[in-house]
C-alpha atoms as a PDB file:
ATOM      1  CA  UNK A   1     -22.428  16.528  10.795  1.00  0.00           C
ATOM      2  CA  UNK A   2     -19.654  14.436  12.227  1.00  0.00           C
ATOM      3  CA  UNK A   3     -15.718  15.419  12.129  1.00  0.00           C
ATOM      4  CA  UNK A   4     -15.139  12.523   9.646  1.00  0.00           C
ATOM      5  CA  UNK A   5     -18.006  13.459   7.076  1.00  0.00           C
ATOM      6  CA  UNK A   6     -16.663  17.086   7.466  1.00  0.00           C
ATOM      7  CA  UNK A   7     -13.249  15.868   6.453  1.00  0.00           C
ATOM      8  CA  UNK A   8     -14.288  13.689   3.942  1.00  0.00           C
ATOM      9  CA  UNK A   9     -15.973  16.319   2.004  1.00  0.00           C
ATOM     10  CA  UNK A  10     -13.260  19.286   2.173  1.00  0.00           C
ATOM     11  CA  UNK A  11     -10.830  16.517   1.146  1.00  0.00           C
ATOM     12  CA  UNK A  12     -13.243  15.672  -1.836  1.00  0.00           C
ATOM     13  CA  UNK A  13     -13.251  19.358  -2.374  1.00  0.00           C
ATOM     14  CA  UNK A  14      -9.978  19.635  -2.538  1.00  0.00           C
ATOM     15  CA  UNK A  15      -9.156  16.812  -4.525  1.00  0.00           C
ATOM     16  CA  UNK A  16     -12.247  18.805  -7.504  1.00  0.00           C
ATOM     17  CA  UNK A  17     -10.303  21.756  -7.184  1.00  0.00           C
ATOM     18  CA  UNK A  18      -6.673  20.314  -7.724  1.00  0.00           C
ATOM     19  CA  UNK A  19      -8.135  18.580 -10.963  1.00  0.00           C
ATOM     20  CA  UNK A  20      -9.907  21.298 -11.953  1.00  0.00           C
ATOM     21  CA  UNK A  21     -13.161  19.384 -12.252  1.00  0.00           C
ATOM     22  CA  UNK A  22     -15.746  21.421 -10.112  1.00  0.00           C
ATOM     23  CA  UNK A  23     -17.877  22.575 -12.767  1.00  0.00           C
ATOM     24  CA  UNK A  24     -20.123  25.522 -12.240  1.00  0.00           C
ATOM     25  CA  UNK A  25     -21.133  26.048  -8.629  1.00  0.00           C
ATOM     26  CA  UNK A  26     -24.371  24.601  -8.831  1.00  0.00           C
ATOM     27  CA  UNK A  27     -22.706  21.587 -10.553  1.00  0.00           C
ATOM     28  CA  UNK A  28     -20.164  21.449  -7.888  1.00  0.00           C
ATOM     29  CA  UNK A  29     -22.423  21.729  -4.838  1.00  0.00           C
ATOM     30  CA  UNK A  30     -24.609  18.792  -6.894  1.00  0.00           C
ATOM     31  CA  UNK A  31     -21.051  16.872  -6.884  1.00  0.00           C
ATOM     32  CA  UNK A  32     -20.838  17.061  -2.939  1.00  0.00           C
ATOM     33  CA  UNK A  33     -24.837  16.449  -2.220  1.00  0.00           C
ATOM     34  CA  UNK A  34     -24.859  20.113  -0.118  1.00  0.00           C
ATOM     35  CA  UNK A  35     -26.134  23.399  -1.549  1.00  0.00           C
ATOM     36  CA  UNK A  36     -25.033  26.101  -3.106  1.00  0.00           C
ATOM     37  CA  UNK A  37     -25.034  28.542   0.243  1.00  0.00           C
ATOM     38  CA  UNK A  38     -23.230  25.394   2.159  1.00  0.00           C
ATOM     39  CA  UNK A  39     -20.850  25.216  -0.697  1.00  0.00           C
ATOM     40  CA  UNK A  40     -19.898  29.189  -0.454  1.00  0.00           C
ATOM     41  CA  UNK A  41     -19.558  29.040   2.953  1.00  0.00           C
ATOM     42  CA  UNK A  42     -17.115  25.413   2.782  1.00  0.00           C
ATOM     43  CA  UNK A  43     -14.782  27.550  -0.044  1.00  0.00           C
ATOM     44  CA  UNK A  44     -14.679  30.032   2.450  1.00  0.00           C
ATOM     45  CA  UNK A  45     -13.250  28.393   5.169  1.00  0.00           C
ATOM     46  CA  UNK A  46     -10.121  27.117   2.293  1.00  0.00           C
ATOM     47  CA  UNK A  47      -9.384  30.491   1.709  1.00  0.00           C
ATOM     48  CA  UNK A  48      -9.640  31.612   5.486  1.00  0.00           C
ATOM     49  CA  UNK A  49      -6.907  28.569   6.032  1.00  0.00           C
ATOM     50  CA  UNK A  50      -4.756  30.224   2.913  1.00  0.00           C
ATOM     51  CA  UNK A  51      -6.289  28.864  -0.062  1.00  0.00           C
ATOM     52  CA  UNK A  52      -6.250  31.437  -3.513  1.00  0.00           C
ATOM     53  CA  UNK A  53      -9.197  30.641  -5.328  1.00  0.00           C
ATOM     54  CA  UNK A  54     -10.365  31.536  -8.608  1.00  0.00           C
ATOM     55  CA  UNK A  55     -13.416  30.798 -11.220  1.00  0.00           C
ATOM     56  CA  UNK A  56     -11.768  29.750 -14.541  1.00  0.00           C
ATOM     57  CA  UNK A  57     -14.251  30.488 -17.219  1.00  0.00           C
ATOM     58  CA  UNK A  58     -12.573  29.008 -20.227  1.00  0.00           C
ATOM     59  CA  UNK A  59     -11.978  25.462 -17.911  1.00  0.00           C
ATOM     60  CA  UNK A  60     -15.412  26.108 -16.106  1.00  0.00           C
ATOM     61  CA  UNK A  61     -13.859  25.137 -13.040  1.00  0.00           C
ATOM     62  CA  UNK A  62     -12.584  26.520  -9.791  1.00  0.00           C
ATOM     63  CA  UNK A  63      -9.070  25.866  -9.298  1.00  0.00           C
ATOM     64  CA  UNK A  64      -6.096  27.184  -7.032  1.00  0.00           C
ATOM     65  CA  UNK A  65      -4.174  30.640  -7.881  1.00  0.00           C
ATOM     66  CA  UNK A  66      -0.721  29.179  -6.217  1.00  0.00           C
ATOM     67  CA  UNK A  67      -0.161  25.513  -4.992  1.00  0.00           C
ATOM     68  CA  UNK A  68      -1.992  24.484  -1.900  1.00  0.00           C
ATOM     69  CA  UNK A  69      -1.991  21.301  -0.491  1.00  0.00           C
ATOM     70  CA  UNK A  70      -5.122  19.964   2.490  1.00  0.00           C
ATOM     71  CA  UNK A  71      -3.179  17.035   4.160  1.00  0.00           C
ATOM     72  CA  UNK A  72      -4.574  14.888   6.692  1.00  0.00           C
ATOM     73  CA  UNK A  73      -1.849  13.334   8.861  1.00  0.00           C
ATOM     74  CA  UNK A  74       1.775  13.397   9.646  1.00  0.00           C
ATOM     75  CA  UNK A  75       4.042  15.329   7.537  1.00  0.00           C
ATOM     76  CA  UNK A  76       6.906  13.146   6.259  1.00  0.00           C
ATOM     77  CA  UNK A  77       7.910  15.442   3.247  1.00  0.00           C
ATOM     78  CA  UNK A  78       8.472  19.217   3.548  1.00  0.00           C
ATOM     79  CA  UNK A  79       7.049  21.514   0.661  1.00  0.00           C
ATOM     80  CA  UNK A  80       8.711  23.635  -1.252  1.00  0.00           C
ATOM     81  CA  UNK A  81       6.886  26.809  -2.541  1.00  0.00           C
ATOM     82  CA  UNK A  82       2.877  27.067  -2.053  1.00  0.00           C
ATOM     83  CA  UNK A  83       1.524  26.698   1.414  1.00  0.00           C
ATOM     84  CA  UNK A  84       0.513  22.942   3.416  1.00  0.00           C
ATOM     85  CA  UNK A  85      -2.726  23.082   5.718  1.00  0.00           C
ATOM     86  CA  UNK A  86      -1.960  20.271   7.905  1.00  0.00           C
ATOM     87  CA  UNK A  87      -4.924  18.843  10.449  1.00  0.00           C
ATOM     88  CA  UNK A  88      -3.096  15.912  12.803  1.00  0.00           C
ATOM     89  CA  UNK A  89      -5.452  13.727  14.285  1.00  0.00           C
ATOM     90  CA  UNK A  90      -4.793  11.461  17.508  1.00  0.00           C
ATOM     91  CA  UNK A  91      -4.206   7.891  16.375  1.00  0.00           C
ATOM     92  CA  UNK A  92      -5.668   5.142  18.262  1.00  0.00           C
END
């Protein structure tokens, strides 16, 4: 898998979790067009960069325990409270 389709799909995880629209884990891995083991092992990696994540049964979704933001880019606005993953990639 290429560094941009990698990207694009933690971003579009993110973006499921923030809304708290994942769904089950099957129906979240069906969401992203990987499995279930590839999802596991994708949520994984957001908590080994900081990420608190929790199973809300009464939403059915996952969602974050404290604020956590996945930012592609430059920073141009500090954060206050939660934790910012930032990935800066070269510009051409």
């Amino acid at each position: 898998m290429s560094l941009l389709k990698y990207i694009n799909r933690v971003q579009l995880i993110h973006s499921l979790i923030s809304r708290e629209a994942t769904g089950s884990s099957e129906e979240f891995a069906k969401k992203l067009g990987i499995s279930k083991s590839m999802l596991m092992i994708d949520l994984q990696e957001l908590r080994e960069l900081g990420a608190e994540l929790e199973f809300c049964h009464v939403k059915g979704s996952y969602r974050y325990k404290r604020p956590f933001q996945f930012i592609i880019g430059k920073e141009k606005n500090s954060l206050k409270g939660g934790r910012k993953i930032m990935i800066s990639l070269p510009v051409q």
